[in-house]
Protein backbone atom coordinates (compact mmCIF):
# COMPACT_ATOMS: atom_id res chain seq x y z
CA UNK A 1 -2.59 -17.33 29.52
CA UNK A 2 -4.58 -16.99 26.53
CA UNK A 3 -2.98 -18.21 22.63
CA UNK A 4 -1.63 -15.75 20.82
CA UNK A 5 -1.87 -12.83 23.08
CA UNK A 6 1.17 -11.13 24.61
CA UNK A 7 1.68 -11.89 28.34
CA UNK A 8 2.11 -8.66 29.31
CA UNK A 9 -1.60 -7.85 28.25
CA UNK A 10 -3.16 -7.95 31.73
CA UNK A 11 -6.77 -8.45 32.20
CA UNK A 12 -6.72 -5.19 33.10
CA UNK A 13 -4.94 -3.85 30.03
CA UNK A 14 -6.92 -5.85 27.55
CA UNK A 15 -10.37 -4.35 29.17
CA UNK A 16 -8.99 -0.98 28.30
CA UNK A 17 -8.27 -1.50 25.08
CA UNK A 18 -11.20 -3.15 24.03
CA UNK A 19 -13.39 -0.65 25.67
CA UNK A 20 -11.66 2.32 23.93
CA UNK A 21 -13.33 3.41 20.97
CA UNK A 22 -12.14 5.49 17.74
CA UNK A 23 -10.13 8.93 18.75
CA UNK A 24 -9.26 7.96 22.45
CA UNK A 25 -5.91 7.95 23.69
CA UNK A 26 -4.15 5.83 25.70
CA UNK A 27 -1.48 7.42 27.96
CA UNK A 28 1.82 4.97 28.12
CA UNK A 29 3.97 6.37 30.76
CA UNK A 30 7.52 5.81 32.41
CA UNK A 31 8.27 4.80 36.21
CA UNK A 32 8.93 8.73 36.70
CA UNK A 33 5.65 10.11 35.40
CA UNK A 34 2.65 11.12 38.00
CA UNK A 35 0.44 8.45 36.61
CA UNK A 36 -1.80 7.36 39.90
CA UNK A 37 -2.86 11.29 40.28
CA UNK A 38 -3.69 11.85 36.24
CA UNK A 39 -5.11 8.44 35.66
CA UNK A 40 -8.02 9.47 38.13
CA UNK A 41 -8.64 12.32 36.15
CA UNK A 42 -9.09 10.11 32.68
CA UNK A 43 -12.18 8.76 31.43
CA UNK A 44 -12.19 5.97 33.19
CA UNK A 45 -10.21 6.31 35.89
CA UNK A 46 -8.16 3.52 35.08
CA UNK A 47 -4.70 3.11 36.26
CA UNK A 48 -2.80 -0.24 34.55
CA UNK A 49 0.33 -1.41 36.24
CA UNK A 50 2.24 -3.26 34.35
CA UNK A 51 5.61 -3.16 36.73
CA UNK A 52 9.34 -3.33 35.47
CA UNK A 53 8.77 -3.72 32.11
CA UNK A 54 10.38 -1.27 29.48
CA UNK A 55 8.45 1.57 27.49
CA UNK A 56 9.12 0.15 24.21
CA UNK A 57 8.05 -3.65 25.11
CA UNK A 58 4.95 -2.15 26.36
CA UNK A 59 4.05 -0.51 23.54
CA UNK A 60 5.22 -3.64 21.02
CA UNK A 61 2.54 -5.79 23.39
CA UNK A 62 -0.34 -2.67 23.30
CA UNK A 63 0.76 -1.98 19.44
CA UNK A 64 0.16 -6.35 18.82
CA UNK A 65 -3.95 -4.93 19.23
CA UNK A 66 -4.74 -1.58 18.96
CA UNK A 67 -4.70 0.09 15.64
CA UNK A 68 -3.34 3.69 15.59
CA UNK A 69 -5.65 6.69 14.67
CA UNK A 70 -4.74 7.14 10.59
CA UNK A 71 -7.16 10.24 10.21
CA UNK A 72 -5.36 12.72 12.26
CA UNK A 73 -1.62 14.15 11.96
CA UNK A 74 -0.78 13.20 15.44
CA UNK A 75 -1.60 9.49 16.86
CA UNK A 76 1.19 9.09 18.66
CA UNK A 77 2.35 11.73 20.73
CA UNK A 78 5.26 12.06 23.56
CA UNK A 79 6.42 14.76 26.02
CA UNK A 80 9.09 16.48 24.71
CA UNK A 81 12.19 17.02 26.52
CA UNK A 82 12.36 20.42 28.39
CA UNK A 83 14.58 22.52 26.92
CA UNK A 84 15.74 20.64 24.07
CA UNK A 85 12.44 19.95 21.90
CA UNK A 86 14.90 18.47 19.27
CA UNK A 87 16.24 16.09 21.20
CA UNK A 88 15.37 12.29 20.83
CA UNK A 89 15.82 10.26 23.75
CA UNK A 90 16.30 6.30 24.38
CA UNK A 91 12.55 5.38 25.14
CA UNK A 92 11.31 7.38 22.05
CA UNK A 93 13.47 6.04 19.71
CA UNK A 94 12.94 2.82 20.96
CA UNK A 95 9.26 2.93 21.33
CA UNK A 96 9.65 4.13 17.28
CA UNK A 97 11.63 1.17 16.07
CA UNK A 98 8.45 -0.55 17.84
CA UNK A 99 5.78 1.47 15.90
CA UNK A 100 7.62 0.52 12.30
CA UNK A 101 7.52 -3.10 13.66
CA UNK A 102 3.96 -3.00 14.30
CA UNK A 103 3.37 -1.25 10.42
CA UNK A 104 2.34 1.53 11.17
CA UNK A 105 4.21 5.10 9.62
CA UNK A 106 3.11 7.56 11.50
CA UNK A 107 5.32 10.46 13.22
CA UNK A 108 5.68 11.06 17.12
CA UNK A 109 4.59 14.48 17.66
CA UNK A 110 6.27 15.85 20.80
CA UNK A 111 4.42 17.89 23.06
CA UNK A 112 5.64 20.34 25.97
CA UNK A 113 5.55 18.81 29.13
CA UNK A 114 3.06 20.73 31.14
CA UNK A 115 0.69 20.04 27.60
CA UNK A 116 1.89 16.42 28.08
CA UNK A 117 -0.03 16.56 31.54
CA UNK A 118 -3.21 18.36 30.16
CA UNK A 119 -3.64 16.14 27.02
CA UNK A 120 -2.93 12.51 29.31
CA UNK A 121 -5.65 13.66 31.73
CA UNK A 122 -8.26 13.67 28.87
CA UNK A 123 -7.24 10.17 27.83
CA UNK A 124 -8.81 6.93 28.44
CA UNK A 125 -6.72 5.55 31.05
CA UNK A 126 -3.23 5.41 32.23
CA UNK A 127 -0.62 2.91 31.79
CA UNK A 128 2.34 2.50 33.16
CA UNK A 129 5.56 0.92 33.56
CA UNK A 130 8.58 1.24 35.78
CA UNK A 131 11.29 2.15 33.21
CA UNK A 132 13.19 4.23 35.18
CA UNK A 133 14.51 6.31 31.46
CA UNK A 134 13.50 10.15 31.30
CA UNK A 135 10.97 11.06 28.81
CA UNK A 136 9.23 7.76 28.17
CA UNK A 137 5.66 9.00 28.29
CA UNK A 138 3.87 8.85 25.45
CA UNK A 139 -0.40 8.92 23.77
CA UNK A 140 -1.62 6.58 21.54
CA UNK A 141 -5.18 6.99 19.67
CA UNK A 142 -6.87 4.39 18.88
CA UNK A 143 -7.74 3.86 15.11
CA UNK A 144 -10.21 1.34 13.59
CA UNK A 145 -9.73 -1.82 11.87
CA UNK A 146 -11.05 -2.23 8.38
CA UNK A 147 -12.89 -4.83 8.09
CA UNK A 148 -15.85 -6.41 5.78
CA UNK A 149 -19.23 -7.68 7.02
CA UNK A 150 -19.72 -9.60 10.21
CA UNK A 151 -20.06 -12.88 9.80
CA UNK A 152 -21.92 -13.94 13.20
């Protein structure tokens, strides 16, 4: 355990994240999603268990660290639900109510399914939980943190 840090920030997880630079995603998925077959198709190869935990207190623990991408229209994307690309189910409401807690107002752009696939196999790595909820799958880029000179 480390101060301050969220205990569900693995090793694992926090290598990730650091080693993620400006404009890569990180794929958050649900208990349902393929994630051991895409992950090895990422740019690292990564797959990050993080076991029963829910989608939204995943993201609230990821969201406590990374900064989300504030020069494009879609940082935070999610797979849409087939058939009903209006609909807004549990997880992505509740991973929302996450993203106002963190600060951050951007929208969740949802993405067909199949696209969904394409777009998390060009992400950084995968992570994923076991909420068992349909359509908890979402990609976060990673923005930068303003800051002023070092002071080393």
């Amino acid at each position: 355990m480390l101060k301050t840090l969220d205990p569900i920030l693995t090793p694992d997880l926090l290598w990730v994240l650091a080693a993620m630079g400006h404009g890569d995603d990180i794929a958050l998925v649900d208990g349902n999603f393929p994630a051991e077959s895409v992950a090895a198709e990422t740019i690292s190869g990564e797959l990050v268990n993080l076991g029963a935990v829910p989608i939204d207190r995943a993201a609230r623990a990821i969201l406590s660290l990374l900064p989300l991408d504030g020069f494009v229209d879609d940082p935070v994307r999610c797979m849409e639900v087939v058939g009903k690309p209006d609909e807004v189910p549990e997880p992505r409401a509740a991973v929302r109510a996450e993203i106002e807690a963190a600060g951050e107002t951007v929208p969740i752009v949802a993405i067909e399914r199949y696209a969904f696939y394409e777009a998390a196999k060009q992400s950084f790595a995968v992570v994923k939980v076991a909420d068992p909820r349909f359509y908890g799958c979402f990609l976060l880029r990673k923005g930068v943190i303003a800051g002023g000179r070092p002071t080393y």
